[in-house]
Protein backbone atom coordinates (compact mmCIF):
# COMPACT_ATOMS: atom_id res chain seq x y z
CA UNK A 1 116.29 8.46 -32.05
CA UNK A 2 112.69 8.85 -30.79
CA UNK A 3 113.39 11.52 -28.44
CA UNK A 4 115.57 13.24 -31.15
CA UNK A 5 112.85 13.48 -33.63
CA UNK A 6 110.55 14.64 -31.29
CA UNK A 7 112.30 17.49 -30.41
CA UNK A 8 112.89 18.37 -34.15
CA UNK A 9 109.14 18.05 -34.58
CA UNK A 10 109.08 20.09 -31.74
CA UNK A 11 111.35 22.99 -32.75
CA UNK A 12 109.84 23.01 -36.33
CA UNK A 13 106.80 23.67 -34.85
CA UNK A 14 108.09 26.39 -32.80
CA UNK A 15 109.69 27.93 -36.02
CA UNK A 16 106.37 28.07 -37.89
CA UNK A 17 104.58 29.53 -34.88
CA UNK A 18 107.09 31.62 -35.17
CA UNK A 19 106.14 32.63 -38.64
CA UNK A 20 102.40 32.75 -38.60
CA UNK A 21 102.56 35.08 -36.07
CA UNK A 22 104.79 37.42 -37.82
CA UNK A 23 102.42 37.24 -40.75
CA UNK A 24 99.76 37.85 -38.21
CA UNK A 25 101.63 40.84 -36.91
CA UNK A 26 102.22 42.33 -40.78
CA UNK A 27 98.75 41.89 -41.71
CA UNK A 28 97.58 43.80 -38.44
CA UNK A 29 100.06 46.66 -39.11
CA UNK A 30 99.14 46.77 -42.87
CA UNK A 31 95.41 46.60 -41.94
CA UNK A 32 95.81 49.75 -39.67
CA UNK A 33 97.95 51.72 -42.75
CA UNK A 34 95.46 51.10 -45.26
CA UNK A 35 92.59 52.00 -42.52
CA UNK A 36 93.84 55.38 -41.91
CA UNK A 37 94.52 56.15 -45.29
CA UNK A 38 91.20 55.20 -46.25
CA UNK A 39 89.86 57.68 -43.43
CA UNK A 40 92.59 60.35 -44.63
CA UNK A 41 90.88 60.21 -47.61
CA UNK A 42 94.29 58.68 -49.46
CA UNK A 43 92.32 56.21 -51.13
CA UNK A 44 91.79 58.07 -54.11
CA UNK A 45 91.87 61.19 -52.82
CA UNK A 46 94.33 63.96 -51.79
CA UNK A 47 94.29 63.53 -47.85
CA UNK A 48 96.20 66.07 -45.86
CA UNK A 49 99.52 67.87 -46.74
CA UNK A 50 102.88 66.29 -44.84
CA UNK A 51 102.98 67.60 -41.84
CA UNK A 52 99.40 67.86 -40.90
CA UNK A 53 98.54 67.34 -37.27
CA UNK A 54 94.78 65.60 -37.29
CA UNK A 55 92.31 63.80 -34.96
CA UNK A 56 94.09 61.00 -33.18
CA UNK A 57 97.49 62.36 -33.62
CA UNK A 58 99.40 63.70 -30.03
CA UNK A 59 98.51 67.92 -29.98
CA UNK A 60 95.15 66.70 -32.55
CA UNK A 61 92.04 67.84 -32.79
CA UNK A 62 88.67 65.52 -31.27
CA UNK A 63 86.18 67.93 -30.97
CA UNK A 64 85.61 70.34 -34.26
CA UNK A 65 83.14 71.03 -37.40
CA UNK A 66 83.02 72.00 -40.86
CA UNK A 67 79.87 73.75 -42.09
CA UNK A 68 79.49 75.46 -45.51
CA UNK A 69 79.19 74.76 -49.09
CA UNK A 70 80.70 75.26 -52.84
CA UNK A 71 80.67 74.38 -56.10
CA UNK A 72 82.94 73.49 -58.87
CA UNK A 73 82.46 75.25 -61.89
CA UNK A 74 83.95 74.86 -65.50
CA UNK A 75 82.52 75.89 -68.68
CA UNK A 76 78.75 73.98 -68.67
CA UNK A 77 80.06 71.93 -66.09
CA UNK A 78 79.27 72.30 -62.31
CA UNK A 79 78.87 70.45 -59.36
CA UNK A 80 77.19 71.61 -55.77
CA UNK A 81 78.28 70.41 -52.54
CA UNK A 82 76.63 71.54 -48.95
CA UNK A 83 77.61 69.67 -45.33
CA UNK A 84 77.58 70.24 -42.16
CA UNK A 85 79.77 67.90 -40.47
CA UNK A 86 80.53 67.61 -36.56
CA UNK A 87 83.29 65.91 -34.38
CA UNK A 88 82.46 65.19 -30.84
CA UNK A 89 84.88 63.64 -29.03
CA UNK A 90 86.70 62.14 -32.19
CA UNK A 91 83.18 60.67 -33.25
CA UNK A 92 80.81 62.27 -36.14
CA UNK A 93 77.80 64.02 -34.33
CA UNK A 94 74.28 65.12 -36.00
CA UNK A 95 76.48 65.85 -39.62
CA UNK A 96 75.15 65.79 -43.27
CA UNK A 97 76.26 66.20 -46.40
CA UNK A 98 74.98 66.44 -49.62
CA UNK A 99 76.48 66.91 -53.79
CA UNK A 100 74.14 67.42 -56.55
CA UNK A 101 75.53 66.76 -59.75
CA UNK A 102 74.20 69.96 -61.97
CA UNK A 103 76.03 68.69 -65.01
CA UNK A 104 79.30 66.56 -65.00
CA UNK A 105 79.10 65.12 -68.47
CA UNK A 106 77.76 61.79 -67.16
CA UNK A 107 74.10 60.89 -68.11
CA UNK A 108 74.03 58.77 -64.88
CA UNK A 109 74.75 61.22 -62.29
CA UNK A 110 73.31 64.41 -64.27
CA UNK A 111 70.56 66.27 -62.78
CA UNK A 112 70.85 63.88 -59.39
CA UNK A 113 71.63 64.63 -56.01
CA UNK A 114 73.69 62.33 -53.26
CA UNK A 115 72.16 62.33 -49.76
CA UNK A 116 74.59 61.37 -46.90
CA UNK A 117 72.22 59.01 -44.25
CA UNK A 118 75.81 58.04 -42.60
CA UNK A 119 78.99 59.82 -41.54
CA UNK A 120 82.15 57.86 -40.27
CA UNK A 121 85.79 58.07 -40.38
CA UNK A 122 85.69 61.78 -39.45
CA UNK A 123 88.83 63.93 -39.04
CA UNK A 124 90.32 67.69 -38.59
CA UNK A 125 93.66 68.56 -39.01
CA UNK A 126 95.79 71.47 -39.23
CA UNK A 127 97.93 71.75 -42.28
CA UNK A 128 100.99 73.80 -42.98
CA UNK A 129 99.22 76.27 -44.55
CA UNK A 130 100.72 79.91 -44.14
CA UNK A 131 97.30 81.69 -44.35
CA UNK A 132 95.72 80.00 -41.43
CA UNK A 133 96.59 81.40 -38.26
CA UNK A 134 98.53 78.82 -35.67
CA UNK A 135 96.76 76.13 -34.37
CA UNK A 136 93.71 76.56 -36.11
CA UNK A 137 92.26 73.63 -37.92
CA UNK A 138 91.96 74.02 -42.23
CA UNK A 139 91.19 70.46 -43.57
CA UNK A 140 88.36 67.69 -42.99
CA UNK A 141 87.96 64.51 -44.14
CA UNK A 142 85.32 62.14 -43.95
CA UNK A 143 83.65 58.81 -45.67
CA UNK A 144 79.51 59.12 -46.60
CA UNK A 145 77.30 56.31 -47.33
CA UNK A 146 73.69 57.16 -48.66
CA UNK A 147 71.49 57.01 -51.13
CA UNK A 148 72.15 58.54 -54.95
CA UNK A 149 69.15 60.22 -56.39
CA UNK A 150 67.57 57.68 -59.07
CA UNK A 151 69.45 54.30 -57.76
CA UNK A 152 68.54 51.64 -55.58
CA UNK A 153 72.03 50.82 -54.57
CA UNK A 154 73.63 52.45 -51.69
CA UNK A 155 76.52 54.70 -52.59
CA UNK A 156 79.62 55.71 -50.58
CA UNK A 157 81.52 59.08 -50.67
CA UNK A 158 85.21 60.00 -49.70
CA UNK A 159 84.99 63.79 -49.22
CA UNK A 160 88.02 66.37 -48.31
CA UNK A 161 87.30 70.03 -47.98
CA UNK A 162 90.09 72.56 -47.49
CA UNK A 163 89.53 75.75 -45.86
CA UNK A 164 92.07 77.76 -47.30
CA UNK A 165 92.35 81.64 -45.65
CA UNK A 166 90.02 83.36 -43.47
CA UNK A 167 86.64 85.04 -43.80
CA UNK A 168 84.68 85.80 -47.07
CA UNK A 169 83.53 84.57 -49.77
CA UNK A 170 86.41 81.33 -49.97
CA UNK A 171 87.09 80.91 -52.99
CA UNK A 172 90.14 79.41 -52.51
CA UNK A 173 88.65 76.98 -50.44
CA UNK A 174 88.83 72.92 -52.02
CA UNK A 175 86.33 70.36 -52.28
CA UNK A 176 87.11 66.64 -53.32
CA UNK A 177 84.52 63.99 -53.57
CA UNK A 178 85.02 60.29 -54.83
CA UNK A 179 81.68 58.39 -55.42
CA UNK A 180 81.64 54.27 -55.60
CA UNK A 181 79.03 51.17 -54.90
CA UNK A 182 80.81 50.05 -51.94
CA UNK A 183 82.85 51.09 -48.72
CA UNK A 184 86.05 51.47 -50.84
CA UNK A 185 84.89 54.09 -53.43
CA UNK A 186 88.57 53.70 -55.48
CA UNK A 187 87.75 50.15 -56.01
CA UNK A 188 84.15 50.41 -57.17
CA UNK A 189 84.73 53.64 -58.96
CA UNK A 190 81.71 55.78 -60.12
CA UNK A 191 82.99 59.60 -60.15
CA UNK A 192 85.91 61.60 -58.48
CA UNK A 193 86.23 65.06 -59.10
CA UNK A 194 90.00 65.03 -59.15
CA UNK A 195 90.26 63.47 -62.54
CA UNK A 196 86.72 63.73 -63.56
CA UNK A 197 85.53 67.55 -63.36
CA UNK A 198 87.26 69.16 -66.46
CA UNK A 199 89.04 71.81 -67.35
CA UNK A 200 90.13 73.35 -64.09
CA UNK A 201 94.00 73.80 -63.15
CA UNK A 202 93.23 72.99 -60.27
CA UNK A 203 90.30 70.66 -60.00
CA UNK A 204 89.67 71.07 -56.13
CA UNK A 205 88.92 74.91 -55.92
CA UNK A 206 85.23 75.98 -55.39
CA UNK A 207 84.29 78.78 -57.73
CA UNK A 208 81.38 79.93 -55.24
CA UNK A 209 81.02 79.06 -51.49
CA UNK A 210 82.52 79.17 -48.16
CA UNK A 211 83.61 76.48 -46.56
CA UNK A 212 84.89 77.09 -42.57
CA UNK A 213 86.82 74.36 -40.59
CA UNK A 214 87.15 75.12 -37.06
């Protein structure tokens, strides 16, 4: 009877081994999803079309930039963005970016700037997108922590940036920022453009500005 039990001990054990490991293996896989839609810019944001080839993926792109600036305009309302952003060996290099908030009917962010003093989860893809020639690179994404003009708590920025067509003044070109208190902006919510910035049919397109992905 002794020896039975035992091995029923024993194969019980084996079973939830079994299980916590599975769990293990689920939580890894999920951790890795929400990860790279966090760096896709998914969390809140757009991220890139289906069909996108980006940094990481087979045929991707680890070296690139995105330089430029923009603004959204509507009415009285209007928000300025200007980076310079740089992908070296599928790691942000020497980038910056900054958004001053002209007027976005918010008393707290009016009249302030955002300063990026960090750049991670950088990425360039190439969308389906039938003005840009083959196998050149049209989208960026890219998280920002720094400092918000005015606060004492540090501030964290999901920002995508289309470059739509070639050459010009682009302004067809996109812009999306989402601004929260902590390294999950949706979660901590303080501004995204996509819902907040009025008025626009499309709330994305820059009104002034060039933006070039290459």
């Amino acid at each position: 009877m002794r020896i039975r039990e035992l091995s029923s001990i024993n194969e019980a054990r084996e079973r939830l081994l079994l299980r916590v490991a599975a769990a293990a293996l689920l939580c890894a896989s999920l951790w890795v999803a929400v990860g790279r839609d966090a760096r896709a810019g998914d969390d809140g944001g757009d991220g890139p079309p289906a069909g996108s080839v980006c940094t990481g993926d087979p045929g991707g792109f680890p070296n690139g930039s995105a330089t430029g600036g923009g603004s959204l305009v509507s009415g009285q309302l209007r928000l300025s963005t200007s980076g310079n952003v740089h992908l070296v060996n599928s790691v942000a290099r020497q980038s910056e970016f900054t958004v001053q908030f002209d007027n976005v009917g918010l008393n707290s962010l009016d009249g302030k700037k955002f300063k990026a003093t960090v750049i991670d989860g950088l990425v360039i893809c190439r969308t389906p997108d039938s003005t840009t020639p083959p196998g050149t690179p049209n989208w960026t994404s890219f998280r920002a922590q720094g400092v918000l003009e005015g606060s004492s708590v540090t501030h964290w920025m999901l920002v995508d940036i289309g470059d739509w067509g070639q050459g010009g003044a682009g302004t067809a070109d996109s812009v999306q920022i989402l601004l929260g208190t902590c390294g999950t902006p949706a979660t901590c919510l303080v501004y995204d453009s996509d819902s907040d910035f009025g008025g626009l049919a499309d709330p994305n397109t820059i009104a002034t500005g060039n933006y070039q992905v290459r």
